[in-house]
PDB file of N, CA and C in Angstrom:
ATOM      1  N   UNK A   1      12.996  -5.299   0.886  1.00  0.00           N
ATOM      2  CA  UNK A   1      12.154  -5.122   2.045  1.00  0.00           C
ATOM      3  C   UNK A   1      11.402  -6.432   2.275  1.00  0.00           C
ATOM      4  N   UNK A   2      11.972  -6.889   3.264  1.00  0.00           N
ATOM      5  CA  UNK A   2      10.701  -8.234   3.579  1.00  0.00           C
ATOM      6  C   UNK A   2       9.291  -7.861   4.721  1.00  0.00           C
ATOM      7  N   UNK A   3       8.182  -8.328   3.556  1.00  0.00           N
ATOM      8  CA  UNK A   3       7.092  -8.456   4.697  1.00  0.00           C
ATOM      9  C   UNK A   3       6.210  -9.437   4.855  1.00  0.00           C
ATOM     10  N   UNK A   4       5.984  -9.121   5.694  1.00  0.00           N
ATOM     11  CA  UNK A   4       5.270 -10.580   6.459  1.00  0.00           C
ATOM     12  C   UNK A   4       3.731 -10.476   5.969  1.00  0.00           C
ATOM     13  N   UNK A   5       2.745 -11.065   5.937  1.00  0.00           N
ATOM     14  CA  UNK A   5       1.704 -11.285   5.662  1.00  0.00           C
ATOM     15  C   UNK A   5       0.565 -12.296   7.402  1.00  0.00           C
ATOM     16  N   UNK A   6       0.033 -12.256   7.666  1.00  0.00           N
ATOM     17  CA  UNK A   6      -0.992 -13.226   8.166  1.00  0.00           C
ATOM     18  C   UNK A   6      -2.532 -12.901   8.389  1.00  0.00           C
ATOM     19  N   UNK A   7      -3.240 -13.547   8.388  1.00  0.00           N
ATOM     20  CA  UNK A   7      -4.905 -13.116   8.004  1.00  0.00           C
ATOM     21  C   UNK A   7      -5.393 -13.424   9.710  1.00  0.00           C
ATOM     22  N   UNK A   8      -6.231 -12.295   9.811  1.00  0.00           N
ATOM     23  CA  UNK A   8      -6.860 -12.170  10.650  1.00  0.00           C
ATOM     24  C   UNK A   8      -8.020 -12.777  10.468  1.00  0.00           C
ATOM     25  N   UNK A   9      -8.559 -13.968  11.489  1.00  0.00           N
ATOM     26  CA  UNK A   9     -10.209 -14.436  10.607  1.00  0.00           C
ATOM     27  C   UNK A   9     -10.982 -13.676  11.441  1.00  0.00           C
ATOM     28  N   UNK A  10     -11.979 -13.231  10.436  1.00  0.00           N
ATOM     29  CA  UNK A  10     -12.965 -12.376  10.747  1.00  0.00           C
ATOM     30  C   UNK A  10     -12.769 -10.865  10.171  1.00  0.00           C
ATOM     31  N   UNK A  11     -11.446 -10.500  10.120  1.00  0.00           N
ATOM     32  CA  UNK A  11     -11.132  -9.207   9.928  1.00  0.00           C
ATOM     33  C   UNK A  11     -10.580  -8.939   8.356  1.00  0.00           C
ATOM     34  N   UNK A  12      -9.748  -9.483   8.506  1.00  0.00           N
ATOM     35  CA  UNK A  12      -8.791  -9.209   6.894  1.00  0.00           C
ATOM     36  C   UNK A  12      -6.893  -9.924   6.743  1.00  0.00           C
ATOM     37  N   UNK A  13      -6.028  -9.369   6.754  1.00  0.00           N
ATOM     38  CA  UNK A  13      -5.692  -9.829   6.522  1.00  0.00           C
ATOM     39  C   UNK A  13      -4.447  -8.522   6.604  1.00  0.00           C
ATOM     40  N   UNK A  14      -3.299  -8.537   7.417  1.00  0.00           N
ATOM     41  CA  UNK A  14      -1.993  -7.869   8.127  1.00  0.00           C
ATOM     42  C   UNK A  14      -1.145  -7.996   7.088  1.00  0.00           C
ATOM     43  N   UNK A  15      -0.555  -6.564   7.154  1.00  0.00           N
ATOM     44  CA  UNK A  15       1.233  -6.643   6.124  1.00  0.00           C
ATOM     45  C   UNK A  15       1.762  -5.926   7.275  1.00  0.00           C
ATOM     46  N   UNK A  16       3.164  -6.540   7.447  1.00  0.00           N
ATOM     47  CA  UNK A  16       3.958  -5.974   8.253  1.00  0.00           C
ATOM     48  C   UNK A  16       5.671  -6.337   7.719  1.00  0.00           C
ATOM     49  N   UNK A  17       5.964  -4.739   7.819  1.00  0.00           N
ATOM     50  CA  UNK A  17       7.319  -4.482   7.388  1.00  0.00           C
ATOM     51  C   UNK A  17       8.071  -3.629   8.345  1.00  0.00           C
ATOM     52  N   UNK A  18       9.479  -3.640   8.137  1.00  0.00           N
ATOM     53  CA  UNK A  18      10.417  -2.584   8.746  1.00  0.00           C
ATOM     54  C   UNK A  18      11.076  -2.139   7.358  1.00  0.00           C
ATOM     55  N   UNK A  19      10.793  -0.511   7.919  1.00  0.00           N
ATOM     56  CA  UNK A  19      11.672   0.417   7.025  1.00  0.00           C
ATOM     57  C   UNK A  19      13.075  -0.045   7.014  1.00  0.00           C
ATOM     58  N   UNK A  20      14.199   0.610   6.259  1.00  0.00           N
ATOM     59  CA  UNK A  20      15.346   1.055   6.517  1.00  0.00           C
ATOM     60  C   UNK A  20      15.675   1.801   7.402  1.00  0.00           C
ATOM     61  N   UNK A  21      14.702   2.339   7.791  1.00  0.00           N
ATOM     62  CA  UNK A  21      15.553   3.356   9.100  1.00  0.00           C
ATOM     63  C   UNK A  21      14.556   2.785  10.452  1.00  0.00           C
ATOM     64  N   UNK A  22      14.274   1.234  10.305  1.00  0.00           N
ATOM     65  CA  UNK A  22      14.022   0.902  11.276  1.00  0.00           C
ATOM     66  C   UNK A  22      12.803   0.658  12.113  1.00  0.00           C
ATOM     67  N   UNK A  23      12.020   1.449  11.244  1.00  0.00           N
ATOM     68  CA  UNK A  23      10.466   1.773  11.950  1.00  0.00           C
ATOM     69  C   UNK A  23      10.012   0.669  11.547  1.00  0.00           C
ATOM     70  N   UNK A  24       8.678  -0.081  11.963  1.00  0.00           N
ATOM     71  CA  UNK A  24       8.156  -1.333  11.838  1.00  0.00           C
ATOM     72  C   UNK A  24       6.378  -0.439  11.771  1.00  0.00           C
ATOM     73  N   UNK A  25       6.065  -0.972  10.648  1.00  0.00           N
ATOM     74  CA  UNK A  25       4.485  -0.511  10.105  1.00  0.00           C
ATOM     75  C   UNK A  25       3.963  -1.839   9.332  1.00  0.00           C
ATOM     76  N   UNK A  26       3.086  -1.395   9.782  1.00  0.00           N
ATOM     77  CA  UNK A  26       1.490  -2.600   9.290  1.00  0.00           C
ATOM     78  C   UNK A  26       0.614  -2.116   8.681  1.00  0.00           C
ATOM     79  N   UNK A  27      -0.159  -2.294   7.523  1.00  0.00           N
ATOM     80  CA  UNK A  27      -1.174  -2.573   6.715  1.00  0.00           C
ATOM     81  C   UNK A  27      -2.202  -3.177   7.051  1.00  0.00           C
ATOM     82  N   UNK A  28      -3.334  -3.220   7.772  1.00  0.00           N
ATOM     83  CA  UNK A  28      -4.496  -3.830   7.735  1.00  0.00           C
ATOM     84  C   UNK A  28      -5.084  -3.959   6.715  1.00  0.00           C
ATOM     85  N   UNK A  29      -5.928  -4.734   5.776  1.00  0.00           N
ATOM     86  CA  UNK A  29      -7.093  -5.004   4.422  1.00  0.00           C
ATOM     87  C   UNK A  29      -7.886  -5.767   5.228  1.00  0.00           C
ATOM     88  N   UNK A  30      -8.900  -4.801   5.620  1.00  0.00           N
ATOM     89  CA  UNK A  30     -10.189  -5.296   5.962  1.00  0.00           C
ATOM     90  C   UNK A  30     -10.861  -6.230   4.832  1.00  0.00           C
ATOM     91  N   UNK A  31     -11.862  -7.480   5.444  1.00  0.00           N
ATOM     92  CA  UNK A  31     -12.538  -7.611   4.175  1.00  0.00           C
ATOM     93  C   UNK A  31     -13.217  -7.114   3.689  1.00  0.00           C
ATOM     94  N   UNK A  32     -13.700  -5.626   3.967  1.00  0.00           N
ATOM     95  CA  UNK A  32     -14.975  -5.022   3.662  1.00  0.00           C
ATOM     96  C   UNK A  32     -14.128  -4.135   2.987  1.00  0.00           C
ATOM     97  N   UNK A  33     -12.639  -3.831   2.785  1.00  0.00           N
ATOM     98  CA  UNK A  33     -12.491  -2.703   2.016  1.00  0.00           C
ATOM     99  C   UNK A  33     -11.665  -1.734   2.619  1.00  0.00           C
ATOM    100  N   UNK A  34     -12.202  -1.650   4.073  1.00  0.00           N
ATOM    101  CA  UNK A  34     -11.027  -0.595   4.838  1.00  0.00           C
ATOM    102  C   UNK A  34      -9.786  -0.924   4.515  1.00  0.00           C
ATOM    103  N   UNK A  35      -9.195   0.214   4.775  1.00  0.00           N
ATOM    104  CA  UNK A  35      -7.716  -0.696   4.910  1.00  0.00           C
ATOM    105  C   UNK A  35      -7.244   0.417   6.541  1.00  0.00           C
ATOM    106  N   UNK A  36      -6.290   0.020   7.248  1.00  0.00           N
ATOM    107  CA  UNK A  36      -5.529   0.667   8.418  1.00  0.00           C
ATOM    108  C   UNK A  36      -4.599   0.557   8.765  1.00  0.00           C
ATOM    109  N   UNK A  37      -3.466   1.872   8.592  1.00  0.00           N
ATOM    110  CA  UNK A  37      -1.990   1.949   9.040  1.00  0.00           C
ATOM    111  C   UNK A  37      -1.928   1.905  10.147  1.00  0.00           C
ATOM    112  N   UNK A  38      -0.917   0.852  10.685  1.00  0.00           N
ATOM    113  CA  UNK A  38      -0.225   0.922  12.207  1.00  0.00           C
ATOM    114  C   UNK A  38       0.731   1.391  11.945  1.00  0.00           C
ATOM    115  N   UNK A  39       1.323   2.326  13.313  1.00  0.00           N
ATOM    116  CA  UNK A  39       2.746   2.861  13.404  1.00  0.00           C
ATOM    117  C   UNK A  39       2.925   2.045  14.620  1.00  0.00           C
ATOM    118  N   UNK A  40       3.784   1.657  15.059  1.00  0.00           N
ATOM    119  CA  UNK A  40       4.505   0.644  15.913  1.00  0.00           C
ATOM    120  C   UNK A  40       5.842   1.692  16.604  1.00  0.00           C
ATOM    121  N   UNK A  41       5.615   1.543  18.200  1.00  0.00           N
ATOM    122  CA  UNK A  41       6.783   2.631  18.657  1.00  0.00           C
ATOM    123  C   UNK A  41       8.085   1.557  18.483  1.00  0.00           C
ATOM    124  N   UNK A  42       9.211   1.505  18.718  1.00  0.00           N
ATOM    125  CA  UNK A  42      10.346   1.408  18.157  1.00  0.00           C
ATOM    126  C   UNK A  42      10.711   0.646  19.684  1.00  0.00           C
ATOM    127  N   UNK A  43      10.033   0.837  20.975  1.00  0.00           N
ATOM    128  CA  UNK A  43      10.316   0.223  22.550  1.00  0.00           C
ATOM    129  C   UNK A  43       9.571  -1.272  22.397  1.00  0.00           C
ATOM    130  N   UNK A  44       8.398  -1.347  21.435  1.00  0.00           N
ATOM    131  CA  UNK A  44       7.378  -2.131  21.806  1.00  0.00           C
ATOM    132  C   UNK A  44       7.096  -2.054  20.258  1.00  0.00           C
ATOM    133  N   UNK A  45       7.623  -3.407  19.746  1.00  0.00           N
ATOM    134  CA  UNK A  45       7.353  -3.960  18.365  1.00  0.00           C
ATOM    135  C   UNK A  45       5.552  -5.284  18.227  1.00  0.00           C
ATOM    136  N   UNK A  46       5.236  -5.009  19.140  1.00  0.00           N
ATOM    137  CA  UNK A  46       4.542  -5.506  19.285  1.00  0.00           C
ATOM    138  C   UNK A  46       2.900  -5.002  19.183  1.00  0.00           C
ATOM    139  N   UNK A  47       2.712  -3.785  19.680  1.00  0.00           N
ATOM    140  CA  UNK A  47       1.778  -3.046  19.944  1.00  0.00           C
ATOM    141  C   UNK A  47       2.008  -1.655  19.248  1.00  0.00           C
ATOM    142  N   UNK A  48       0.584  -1.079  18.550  1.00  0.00           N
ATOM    143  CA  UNK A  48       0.793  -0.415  17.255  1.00  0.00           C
ATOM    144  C   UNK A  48       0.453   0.936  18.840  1.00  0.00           C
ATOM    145  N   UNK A  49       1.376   2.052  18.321  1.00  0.00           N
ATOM    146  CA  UNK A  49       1.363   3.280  18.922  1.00  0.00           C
ATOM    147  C   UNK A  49       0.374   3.865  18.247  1.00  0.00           C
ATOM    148  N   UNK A  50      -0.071   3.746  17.138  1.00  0.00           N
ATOM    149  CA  UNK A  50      -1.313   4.561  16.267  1.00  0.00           C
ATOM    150  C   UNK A  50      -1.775   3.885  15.341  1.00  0.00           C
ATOM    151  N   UNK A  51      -2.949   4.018  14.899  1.00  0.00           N
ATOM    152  CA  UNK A  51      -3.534   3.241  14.256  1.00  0.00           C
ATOM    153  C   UNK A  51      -4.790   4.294  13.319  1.00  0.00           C
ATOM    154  N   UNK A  52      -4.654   4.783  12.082  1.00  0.00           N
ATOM    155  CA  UNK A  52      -5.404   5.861  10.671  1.00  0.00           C
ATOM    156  C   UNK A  52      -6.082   4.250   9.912  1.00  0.00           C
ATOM    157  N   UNK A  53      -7.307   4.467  10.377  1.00  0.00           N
ATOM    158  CA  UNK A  53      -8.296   3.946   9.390  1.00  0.00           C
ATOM    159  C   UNK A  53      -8.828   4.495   8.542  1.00  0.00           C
ATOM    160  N   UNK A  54      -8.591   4.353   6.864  1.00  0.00           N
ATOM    161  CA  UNK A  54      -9.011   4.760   5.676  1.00  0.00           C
ATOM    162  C   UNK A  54      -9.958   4.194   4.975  1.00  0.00           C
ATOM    163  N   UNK A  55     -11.067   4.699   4.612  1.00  0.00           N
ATOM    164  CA  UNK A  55     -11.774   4.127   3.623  1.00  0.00           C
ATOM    165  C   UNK A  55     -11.637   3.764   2.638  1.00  0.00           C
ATOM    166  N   UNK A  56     -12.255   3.195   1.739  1.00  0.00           N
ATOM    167  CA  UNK A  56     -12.017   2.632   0.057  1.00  0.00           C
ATOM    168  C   UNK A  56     -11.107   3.682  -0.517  1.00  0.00           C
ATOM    169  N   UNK A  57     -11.480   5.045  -0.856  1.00  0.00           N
ATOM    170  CA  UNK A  57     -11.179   6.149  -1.727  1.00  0.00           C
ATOM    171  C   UNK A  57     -10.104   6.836  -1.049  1.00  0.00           C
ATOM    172  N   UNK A  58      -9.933   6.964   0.606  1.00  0.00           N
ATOM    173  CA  UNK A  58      -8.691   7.215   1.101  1.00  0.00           C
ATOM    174  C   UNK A  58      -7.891   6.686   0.721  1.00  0.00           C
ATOM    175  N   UNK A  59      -8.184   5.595   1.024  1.00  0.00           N
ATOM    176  CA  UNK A  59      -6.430   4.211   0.901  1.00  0.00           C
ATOM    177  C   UNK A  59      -5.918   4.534  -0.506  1.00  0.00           C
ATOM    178  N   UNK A  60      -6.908   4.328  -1.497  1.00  0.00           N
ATOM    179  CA  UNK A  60      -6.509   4.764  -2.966  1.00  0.00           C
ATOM    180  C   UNK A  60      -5.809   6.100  -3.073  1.00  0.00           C
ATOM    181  N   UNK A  61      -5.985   6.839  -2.492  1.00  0.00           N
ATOM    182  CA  UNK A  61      -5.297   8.520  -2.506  1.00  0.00           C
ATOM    183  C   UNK A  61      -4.331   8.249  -2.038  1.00  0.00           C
ATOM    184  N   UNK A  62      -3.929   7.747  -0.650  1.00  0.00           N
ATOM    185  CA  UNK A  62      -2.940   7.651   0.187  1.00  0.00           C
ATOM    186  C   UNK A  62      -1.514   6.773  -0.907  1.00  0.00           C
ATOM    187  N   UNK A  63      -2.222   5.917  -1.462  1.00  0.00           N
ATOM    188  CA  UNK A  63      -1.586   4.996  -2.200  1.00  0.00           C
ATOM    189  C   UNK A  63      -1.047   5.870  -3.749  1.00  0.00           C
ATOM    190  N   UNK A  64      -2.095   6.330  -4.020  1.00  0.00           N
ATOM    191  CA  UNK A  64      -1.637   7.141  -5.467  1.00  0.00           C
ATOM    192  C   UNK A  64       0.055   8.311  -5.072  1.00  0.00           C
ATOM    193  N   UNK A  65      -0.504   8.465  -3.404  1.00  0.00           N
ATOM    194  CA  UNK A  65       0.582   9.946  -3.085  1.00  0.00           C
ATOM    195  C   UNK A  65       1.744   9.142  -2.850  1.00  0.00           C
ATOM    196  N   UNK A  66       2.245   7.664  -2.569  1.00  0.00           N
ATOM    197  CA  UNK A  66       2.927   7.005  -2.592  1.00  0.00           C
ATOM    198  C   UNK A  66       3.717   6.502  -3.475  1.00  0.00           C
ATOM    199  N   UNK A  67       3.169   6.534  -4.520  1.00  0.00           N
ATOM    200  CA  UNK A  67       3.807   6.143  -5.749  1.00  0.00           C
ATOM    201  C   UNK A  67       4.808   6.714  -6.215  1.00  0.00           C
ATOM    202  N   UNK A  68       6.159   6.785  -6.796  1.00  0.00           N
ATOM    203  CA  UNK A  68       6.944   7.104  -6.923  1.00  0.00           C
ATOM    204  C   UNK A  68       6.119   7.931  -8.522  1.00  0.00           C
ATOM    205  N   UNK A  69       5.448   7.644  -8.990  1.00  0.00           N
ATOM    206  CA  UNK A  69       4.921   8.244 -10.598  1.00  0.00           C
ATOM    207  C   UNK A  69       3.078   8.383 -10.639  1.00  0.00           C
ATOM    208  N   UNK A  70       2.865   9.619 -10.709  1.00  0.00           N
ATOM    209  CA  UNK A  70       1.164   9.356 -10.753  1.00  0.00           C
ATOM    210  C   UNK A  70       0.766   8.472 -11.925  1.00  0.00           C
ATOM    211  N   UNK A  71      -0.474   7.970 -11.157  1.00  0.00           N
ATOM    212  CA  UNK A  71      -1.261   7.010 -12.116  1.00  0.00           C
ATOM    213  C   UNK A  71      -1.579   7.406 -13.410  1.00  0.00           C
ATOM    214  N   UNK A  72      -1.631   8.525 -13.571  1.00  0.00           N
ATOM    215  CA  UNK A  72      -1.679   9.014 -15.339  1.00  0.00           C
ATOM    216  C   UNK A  72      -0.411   8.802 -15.837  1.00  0.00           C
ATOM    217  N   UNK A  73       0.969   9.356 -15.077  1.00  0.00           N
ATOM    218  CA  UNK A  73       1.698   8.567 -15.720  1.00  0.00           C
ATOM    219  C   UNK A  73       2.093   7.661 -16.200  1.00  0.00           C
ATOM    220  N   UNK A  74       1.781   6.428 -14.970  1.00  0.00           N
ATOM    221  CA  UNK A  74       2.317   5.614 -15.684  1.00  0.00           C
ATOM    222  C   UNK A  74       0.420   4.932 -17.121  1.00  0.00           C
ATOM    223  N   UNK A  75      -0.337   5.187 -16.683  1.00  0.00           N
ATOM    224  CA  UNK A  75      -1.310   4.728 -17.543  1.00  0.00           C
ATOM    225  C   UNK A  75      -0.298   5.546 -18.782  1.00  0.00           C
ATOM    226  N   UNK A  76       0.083   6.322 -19.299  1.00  0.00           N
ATOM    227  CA  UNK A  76       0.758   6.989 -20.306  1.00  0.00           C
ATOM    228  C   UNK A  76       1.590   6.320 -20.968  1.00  0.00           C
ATOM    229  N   UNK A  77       2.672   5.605 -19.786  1.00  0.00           N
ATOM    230  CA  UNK A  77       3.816   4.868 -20.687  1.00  0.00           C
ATOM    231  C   UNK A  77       2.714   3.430 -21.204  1.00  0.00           C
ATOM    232  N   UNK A  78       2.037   2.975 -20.473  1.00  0.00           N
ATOM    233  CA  UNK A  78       1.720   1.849 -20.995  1.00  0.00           C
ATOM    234  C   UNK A  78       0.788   2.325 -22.103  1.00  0.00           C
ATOM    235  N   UNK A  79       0.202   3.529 -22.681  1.00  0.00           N
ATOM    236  CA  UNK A  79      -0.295   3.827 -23.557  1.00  0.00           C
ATOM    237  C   UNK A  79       0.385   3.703 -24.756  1.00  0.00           C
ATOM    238  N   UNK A  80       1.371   3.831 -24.711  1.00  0.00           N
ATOM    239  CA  UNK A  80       2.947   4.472 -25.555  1.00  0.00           C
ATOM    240  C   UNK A  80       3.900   2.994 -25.944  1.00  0.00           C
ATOM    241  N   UNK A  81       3.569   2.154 -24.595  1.00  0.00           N
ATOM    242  CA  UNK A  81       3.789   1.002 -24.690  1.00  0.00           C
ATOM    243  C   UNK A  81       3.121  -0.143 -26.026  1.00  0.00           C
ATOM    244  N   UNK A  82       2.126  -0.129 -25.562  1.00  0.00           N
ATOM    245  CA  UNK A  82       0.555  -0.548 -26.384  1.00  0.00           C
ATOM    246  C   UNK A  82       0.920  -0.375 -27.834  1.00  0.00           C
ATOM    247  N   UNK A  83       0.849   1.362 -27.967  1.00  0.00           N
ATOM    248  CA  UNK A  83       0.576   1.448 -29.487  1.00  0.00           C
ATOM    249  C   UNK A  83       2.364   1.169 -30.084  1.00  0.00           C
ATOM    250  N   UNK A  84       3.276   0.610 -29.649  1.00  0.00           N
ATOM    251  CA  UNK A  84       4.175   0.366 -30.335  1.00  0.00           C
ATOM    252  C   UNK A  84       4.374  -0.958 -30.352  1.00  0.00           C
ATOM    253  N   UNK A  85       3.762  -1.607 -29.547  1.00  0.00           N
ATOM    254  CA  UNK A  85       3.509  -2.981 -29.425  1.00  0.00           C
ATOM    255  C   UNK A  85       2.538  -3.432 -30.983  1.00  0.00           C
ATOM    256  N   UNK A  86       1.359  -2.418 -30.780  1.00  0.00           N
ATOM    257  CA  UNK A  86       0.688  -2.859 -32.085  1.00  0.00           C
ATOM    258  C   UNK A  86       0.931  -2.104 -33.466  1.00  0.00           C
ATOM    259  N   UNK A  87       1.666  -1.197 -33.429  1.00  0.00           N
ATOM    260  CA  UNK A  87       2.419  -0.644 -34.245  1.00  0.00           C
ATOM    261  C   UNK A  87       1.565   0.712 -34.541  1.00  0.00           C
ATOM    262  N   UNK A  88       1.111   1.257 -33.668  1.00  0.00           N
ATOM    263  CA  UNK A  88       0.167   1.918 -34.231  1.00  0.00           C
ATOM    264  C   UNK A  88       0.761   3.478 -33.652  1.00  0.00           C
ATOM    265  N   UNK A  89       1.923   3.961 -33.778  1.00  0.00           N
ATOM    266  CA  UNK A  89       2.697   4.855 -33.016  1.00  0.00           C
ATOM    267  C   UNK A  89       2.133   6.306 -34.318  1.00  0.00           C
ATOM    268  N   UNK A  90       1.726   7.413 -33.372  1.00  0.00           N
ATOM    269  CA  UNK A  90       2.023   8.476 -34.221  1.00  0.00           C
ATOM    270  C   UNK A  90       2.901   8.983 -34.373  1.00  0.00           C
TER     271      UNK A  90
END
């Protein structure tokens, strides 16, 4: 997946990608923390058809439900990781 990056001054700072099936979405990172999904209609790659502004603790949720593995999981393997690294496996 390639995405593009460019910083908005004053605002934050744009990710923009196209799915596989074509759709073109953006990432806003406010500097204050927001972050905001664009959906982009598919006529007009240019101009976001919708635009969900999330707060700090949204974006983090939104992001956790994204993950292919919850965050306890994977904190788990790297737990598992760790203690065999230092040998300390029960």
């Amino acid at each position: 997946m390639d995405i593009t990056h460019a910083t908005v001054p004053g605002s934050g700072t744009v990710h923009h990608y196209d799915t596989r099936r074509g759709d073109h979405i953006g990432v806003v990172v406010f500097d204050d923390g927001r972050r905001a999904l664009m959906f982009y209609d598919r006529a007009d790659a240019d101009t976001a058809s919708q635009v969900v502004e999330l707060d700090d603790d949204e974006g983090d949720w939104v992001a956790e439900l994204l993950h292919s593995r919850s965050l306890a999981d994977r904190l788990a393997v790297v737990e598992r990781r760790l203690a065999e690294l230092t040998g300390k496996c029960s």
